[in-house]
PDB file of N, CA and C in Angstrom:
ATOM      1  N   UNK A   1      23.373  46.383 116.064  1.00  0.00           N
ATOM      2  CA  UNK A   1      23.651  45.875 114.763  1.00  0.00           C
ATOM      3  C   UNK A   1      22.877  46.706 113.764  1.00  0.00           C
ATOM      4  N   UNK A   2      23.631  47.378 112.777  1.00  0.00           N
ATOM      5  CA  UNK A   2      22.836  48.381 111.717  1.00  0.00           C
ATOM      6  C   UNK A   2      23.443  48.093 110.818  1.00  0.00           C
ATOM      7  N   UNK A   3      22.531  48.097 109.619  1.00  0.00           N
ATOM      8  CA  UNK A   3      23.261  48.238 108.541  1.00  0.00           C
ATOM      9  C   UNK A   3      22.159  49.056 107.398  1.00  0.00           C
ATOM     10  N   UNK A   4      23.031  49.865 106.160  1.00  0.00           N
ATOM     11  CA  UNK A   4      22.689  50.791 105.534  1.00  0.00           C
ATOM     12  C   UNK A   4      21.106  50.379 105.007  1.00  0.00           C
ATOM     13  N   UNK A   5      20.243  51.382 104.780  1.00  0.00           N
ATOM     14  CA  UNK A   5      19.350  51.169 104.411  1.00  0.00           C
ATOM     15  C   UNK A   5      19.314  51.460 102.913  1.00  0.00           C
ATOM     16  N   UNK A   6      18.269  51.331 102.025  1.00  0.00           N
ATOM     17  CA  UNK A   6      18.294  52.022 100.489  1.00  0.00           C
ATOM     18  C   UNK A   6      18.385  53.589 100.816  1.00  0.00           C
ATOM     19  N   UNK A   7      17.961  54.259 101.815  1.00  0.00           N
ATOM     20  CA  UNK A   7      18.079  55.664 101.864  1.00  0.00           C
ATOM     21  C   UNK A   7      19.828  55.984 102.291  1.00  0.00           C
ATOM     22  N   UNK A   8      20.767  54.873 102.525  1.00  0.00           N
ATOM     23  CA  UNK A   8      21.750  55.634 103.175  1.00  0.00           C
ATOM     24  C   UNK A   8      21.830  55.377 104.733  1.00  0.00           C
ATOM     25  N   UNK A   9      20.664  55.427 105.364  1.00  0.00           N
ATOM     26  CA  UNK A   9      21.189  55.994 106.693  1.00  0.00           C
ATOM     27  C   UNK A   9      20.734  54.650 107.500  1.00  0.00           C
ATOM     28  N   UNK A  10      21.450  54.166 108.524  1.00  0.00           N
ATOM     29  CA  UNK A  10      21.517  52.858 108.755  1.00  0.00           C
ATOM     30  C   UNK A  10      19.958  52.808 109.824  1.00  0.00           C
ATOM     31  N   UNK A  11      20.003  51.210 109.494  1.00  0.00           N
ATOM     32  CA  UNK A  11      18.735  50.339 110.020  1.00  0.00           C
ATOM     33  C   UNK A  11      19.441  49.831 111.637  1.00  0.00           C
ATOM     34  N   UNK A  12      17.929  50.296 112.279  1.00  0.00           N
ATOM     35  CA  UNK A  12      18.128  49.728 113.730  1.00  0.00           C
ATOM     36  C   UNK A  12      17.404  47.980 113.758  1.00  0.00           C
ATOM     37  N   UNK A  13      17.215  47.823 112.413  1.00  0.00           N
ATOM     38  CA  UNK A  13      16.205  46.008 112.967  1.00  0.00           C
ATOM     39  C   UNK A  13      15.067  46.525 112.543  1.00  0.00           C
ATOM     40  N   UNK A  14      14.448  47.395 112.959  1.00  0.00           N
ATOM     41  CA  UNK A  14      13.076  47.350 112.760  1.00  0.00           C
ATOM     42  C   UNK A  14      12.360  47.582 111.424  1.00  0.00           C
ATOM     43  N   UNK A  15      10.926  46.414 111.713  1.00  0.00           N
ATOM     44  CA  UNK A  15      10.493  46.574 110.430  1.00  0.00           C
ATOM     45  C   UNK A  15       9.569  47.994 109.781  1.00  0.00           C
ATOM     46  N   UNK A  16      10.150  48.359 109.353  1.00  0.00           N
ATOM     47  CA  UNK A  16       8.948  49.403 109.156  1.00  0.00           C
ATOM     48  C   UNK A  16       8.683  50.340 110.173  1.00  0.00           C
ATOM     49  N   UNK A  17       9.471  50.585 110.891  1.00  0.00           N
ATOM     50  CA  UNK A  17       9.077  51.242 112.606  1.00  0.00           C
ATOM     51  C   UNK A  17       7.982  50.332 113.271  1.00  0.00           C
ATOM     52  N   UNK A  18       7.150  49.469 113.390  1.00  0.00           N
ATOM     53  CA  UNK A  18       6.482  48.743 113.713  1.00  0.00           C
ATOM     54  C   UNK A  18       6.504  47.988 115.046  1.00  0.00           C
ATOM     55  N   UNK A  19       7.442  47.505 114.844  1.00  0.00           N
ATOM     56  CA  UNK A  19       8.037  46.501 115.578  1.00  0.00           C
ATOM     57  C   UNK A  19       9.830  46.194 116.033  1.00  0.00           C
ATOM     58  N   UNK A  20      10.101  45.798 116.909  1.00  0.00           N
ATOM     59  CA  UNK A  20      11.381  45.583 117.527  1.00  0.00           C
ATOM     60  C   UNK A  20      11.523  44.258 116.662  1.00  0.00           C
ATOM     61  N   UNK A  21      13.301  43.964 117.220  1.00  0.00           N
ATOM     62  CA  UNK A  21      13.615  42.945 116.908  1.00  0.00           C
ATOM     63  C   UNK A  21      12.645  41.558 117.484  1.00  0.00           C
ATOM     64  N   UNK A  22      12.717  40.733 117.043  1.00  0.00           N
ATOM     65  CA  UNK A  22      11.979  39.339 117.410  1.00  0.00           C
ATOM     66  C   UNK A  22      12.820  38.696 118.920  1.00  0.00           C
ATOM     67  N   UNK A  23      12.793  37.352 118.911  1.00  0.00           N
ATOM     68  CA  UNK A  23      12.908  36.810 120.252  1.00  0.00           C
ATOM     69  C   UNK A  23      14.097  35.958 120.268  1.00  0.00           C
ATOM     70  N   UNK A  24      15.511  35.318 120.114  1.00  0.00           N
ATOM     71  CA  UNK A  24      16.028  34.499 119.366  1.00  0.00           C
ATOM     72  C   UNK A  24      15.316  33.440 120.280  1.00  0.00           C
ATOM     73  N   UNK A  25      15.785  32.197 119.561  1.00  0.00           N
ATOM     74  CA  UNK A  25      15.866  30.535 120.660  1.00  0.00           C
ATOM     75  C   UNK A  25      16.585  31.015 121.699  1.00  0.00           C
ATOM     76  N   UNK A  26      17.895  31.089 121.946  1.00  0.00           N
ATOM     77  CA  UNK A  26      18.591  31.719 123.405  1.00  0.00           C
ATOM     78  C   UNK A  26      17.457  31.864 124.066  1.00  0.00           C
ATOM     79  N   UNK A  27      17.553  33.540 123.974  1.00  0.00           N
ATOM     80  CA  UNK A  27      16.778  33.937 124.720  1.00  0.00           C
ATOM     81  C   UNK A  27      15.386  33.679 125.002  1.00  0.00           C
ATOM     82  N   UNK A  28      14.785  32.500 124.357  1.00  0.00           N
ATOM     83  CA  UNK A  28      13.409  32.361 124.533  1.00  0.00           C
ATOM     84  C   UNK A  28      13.200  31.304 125.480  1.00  0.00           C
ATOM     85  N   UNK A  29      14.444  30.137 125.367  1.00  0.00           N
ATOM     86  CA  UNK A  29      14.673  29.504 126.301  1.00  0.00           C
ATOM     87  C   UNK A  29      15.500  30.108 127.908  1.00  0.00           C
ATOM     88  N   UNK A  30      15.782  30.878 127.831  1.00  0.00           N
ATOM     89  CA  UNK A  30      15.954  31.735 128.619  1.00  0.00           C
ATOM     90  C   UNK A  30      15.190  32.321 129.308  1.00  0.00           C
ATOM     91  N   UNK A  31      14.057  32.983 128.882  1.00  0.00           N
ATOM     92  CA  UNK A  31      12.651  33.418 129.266  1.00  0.00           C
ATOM     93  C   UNK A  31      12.084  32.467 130.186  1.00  0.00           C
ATOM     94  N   UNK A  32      11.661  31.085 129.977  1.00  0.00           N
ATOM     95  CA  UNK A  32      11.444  29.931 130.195  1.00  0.00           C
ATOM     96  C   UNK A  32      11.626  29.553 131.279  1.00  0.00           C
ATOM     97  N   UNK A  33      13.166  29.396 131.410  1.00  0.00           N
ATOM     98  CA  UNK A  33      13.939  29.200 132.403  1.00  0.00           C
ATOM     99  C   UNK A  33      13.311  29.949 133.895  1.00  0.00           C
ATOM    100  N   UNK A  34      13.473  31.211 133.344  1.00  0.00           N
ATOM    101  CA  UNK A  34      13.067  32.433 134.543  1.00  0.00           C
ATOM    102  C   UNK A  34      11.538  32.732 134.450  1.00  0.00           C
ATOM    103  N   UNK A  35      10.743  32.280 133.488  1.00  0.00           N
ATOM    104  CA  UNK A  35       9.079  32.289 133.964  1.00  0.00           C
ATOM    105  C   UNK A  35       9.273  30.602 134.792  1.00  0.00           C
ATOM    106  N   UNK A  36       9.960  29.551 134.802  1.00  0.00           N
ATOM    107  CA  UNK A  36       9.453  28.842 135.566  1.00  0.00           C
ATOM    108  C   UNK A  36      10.147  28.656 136.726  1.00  0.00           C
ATOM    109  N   UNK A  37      11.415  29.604 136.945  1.00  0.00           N
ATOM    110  CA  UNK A  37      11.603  29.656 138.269  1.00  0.00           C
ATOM    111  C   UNK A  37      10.668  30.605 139.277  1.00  0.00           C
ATOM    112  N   UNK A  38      10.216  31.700 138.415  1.00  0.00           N
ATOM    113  CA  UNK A  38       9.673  33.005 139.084  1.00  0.00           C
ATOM    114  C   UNK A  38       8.235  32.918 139.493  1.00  0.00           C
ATOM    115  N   UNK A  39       7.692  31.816 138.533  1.00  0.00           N
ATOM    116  CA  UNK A  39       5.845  31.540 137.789  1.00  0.00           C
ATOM    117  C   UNK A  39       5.016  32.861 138.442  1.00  0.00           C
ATOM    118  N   UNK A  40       5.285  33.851 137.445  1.00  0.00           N
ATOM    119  CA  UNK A  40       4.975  35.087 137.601  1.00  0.00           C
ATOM    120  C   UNK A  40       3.256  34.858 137.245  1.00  0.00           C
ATOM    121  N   UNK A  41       2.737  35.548 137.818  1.00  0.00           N
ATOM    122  CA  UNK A  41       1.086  36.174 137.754  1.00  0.00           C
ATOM    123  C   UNK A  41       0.938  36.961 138.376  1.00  0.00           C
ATOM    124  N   UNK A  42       1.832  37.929 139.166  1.00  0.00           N
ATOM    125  CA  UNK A  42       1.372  39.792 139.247  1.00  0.00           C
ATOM    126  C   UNK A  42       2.519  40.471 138.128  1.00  0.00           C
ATOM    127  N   UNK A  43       2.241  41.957 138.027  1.00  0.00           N
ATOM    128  CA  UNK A  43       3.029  42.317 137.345  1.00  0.00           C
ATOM    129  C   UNK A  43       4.485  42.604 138.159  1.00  0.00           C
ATOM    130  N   UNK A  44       4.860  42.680 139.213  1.00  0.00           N
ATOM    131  CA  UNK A  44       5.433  42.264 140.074  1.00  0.00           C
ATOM    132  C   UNK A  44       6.478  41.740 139.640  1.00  0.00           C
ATOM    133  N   UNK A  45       6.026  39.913 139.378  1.00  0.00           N
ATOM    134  CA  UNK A  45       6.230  39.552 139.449  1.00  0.00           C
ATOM    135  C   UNK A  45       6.750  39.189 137.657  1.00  0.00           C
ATOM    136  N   UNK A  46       6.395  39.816 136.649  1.00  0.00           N
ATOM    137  CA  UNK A  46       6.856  39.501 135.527  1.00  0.00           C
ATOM    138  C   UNK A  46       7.883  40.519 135.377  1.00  0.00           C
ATOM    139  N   UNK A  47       8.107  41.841 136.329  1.00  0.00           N
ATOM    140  CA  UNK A  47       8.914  42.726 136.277  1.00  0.00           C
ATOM    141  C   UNK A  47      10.050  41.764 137.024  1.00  0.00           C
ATOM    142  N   UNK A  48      10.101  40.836 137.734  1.00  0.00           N
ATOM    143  CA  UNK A  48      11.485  40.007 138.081  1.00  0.00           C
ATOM    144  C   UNK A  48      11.988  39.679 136.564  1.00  0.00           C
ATOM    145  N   UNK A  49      10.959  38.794 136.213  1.00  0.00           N
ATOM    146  CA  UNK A  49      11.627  37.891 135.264  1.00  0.00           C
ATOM    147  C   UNK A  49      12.002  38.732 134.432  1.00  0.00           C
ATOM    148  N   UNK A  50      11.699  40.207 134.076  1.00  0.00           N
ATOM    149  CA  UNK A  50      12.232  41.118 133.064  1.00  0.00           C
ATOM    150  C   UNK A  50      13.801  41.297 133.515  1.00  0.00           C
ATOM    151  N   UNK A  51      13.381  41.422 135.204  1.00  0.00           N
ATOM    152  CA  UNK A  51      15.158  42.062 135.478  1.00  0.00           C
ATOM    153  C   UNK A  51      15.821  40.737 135.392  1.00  0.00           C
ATOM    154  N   UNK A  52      15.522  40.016 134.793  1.00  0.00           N
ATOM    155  CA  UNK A  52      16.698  38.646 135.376  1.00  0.00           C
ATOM    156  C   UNK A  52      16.966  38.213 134.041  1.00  0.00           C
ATOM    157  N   UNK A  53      15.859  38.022 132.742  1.00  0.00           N
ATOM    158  CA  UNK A  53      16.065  38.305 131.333  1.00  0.00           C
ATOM    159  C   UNK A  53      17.228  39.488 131.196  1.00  0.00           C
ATOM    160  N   UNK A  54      17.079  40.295 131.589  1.00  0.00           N
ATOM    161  CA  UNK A  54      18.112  41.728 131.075  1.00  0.00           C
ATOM    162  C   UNK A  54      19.528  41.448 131.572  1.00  0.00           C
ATOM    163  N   UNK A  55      19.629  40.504 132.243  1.00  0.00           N
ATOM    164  CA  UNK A  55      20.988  40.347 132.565  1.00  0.00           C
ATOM    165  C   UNK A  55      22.107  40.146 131.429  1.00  0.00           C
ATOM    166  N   UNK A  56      21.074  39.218 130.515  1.00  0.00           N
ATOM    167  CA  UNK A  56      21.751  38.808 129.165  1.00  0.00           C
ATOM    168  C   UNK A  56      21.422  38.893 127.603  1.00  0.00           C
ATOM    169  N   UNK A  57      20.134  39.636 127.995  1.00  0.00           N
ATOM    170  CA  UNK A  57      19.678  39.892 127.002  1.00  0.00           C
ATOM    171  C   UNK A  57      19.160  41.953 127.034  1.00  0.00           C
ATOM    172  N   UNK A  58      18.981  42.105 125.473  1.00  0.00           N
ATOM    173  CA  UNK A  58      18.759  43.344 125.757  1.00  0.00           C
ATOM    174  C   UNK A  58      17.505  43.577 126.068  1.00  0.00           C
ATOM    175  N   UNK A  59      16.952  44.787 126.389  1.00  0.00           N
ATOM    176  CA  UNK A  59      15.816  44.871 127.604  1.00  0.00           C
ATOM    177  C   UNK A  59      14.376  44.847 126.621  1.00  0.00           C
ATOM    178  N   UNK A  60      13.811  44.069 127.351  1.00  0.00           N
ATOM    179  CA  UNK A  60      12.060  44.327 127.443  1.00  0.00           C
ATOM    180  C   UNK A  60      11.546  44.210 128.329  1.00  0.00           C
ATOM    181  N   UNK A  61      10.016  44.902 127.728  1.00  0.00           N
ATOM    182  CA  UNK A  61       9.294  45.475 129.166  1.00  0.00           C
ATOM    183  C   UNK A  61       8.747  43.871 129.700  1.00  0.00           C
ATOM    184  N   UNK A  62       8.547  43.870 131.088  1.00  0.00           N
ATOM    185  CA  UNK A  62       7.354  43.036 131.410  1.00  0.00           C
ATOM    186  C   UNK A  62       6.175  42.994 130.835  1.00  0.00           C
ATOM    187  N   UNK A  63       5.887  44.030 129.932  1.00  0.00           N
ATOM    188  CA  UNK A  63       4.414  43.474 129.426  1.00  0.00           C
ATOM    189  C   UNK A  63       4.923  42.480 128.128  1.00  0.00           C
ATOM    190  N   UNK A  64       5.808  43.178 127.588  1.00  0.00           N
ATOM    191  CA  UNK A  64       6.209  42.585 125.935  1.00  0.00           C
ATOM    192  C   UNK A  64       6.658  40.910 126.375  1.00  0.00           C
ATOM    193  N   UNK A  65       6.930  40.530 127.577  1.00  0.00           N
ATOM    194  CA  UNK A  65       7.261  39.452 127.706  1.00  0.00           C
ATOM    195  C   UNK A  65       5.986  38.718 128.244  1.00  0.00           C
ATOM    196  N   UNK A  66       4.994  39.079 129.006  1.00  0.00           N
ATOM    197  CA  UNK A  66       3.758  38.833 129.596  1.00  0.00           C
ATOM    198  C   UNK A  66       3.004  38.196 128.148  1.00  0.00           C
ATOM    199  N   UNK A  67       3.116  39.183 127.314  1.00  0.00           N
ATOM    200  CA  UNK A  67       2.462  39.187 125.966  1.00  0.00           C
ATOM    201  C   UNK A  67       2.972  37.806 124.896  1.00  0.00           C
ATOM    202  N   UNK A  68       4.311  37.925 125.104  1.00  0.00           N
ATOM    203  CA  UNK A  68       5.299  36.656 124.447  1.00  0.00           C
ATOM    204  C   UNK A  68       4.678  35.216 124.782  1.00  0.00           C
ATOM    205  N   UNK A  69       4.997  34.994 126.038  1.00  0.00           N
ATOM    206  CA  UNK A  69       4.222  34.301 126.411  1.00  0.00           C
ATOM    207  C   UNK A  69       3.059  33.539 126.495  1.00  0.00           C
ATOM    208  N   UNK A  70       2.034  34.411 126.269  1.00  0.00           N
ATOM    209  CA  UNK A  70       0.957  34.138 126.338  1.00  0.00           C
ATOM    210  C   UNK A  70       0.522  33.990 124.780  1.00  0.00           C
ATOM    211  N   UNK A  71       1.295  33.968 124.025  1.00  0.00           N
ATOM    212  CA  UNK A  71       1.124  34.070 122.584  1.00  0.00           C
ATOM    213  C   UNK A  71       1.519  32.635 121.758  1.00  0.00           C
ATOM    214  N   UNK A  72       2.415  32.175 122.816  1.00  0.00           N
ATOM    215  CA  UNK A  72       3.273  30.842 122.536  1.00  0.00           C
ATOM    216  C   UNK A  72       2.353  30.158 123.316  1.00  0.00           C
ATOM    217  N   UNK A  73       1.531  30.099 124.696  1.00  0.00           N
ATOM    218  CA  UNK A  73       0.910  29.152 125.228  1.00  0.00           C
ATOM    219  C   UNK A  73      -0.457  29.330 124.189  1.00  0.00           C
ATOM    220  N   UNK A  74      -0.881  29.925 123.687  1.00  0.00           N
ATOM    221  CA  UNK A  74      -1.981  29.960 122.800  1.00  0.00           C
ATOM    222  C   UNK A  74      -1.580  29.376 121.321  1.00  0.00           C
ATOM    223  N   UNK A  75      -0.792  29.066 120.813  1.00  0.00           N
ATOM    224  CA  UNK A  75      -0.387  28.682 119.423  1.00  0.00           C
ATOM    225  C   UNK A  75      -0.671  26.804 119.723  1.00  0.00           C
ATOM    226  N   UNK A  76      -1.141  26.359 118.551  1.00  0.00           N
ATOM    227  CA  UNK A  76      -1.747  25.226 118.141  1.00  0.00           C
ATOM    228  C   UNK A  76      -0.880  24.558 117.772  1.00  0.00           C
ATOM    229  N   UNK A  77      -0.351  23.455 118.271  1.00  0.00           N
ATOM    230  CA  UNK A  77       0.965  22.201 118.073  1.00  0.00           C
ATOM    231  C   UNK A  77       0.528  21.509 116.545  1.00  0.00           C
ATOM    232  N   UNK A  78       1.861  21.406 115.863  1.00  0.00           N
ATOM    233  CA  UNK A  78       1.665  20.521 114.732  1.00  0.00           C
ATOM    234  C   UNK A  78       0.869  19.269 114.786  1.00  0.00           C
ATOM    235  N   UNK A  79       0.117  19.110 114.214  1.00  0.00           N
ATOM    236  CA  UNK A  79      -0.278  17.754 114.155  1.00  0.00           C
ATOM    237  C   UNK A  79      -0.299  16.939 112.840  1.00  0.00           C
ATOM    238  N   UNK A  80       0.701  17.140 112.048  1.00  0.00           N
ATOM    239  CA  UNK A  80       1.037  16.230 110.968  1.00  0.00           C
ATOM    240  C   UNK A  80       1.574  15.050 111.220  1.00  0.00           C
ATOM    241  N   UNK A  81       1.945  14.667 112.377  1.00  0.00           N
ATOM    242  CA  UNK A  81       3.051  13.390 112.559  1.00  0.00           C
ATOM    243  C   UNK A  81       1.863  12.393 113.045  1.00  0.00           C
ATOM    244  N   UNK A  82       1.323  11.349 112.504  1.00  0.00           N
ATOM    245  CA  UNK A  82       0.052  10.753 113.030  1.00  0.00           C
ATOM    246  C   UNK A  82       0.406  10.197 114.812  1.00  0.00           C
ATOM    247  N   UNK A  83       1.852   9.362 114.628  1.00  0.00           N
ATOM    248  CA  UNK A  83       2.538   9.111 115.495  1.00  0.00           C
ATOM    249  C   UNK A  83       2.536   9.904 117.047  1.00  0.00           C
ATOM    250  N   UNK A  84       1.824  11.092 116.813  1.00  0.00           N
ATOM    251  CA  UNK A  84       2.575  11.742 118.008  1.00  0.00           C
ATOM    252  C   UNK A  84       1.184  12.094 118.724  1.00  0.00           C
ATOM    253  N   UNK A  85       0.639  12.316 119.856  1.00  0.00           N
ATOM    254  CA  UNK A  85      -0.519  12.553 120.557  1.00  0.00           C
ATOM    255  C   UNK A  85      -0.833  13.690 120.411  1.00  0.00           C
TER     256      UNK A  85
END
């Protein structure tokens, strides 16, 4: 998916060269799916869940997903709802 940039010449997604596209919901629940069938902890073993992600999604490495991961189990749950534990 590209589209023209202010220079003319079309955009691959990325911001700034920086960074790749992001993660959608799909595929993040997807990820999910295959870290908890696989419950990867060698690299081994996160290189499955890469090949089994790539089936339907476009490719990343086992680390970028190792990394995903571990980025979402580290993030701090809302706690505005008094209601909720």
């Amino acid at each position: 998916m590209t589209s023209p940039s202010s220079t003319g010449t079309p955009s691959t997604g990325k911001q700034n060269g920086r960074r790749g596209s992001g993660f959608s919901e799909t595929e993040l629940s997807e990820l999910f799916v295959h870290i908890g069938s696989v419950l990867p902890i060698t690299s081994h073993d996160w290189e499955n869940v890469c090949t089994l992600l790539a089936e339907n999604f476009s490719s990343r490495t086992p680390e970028a997903l190792r990394r995903k991961f571990n980025f979402l189990v580290r993030q701090k749950r809302n706690t505005d709802d008094p209601r909720c534990p």
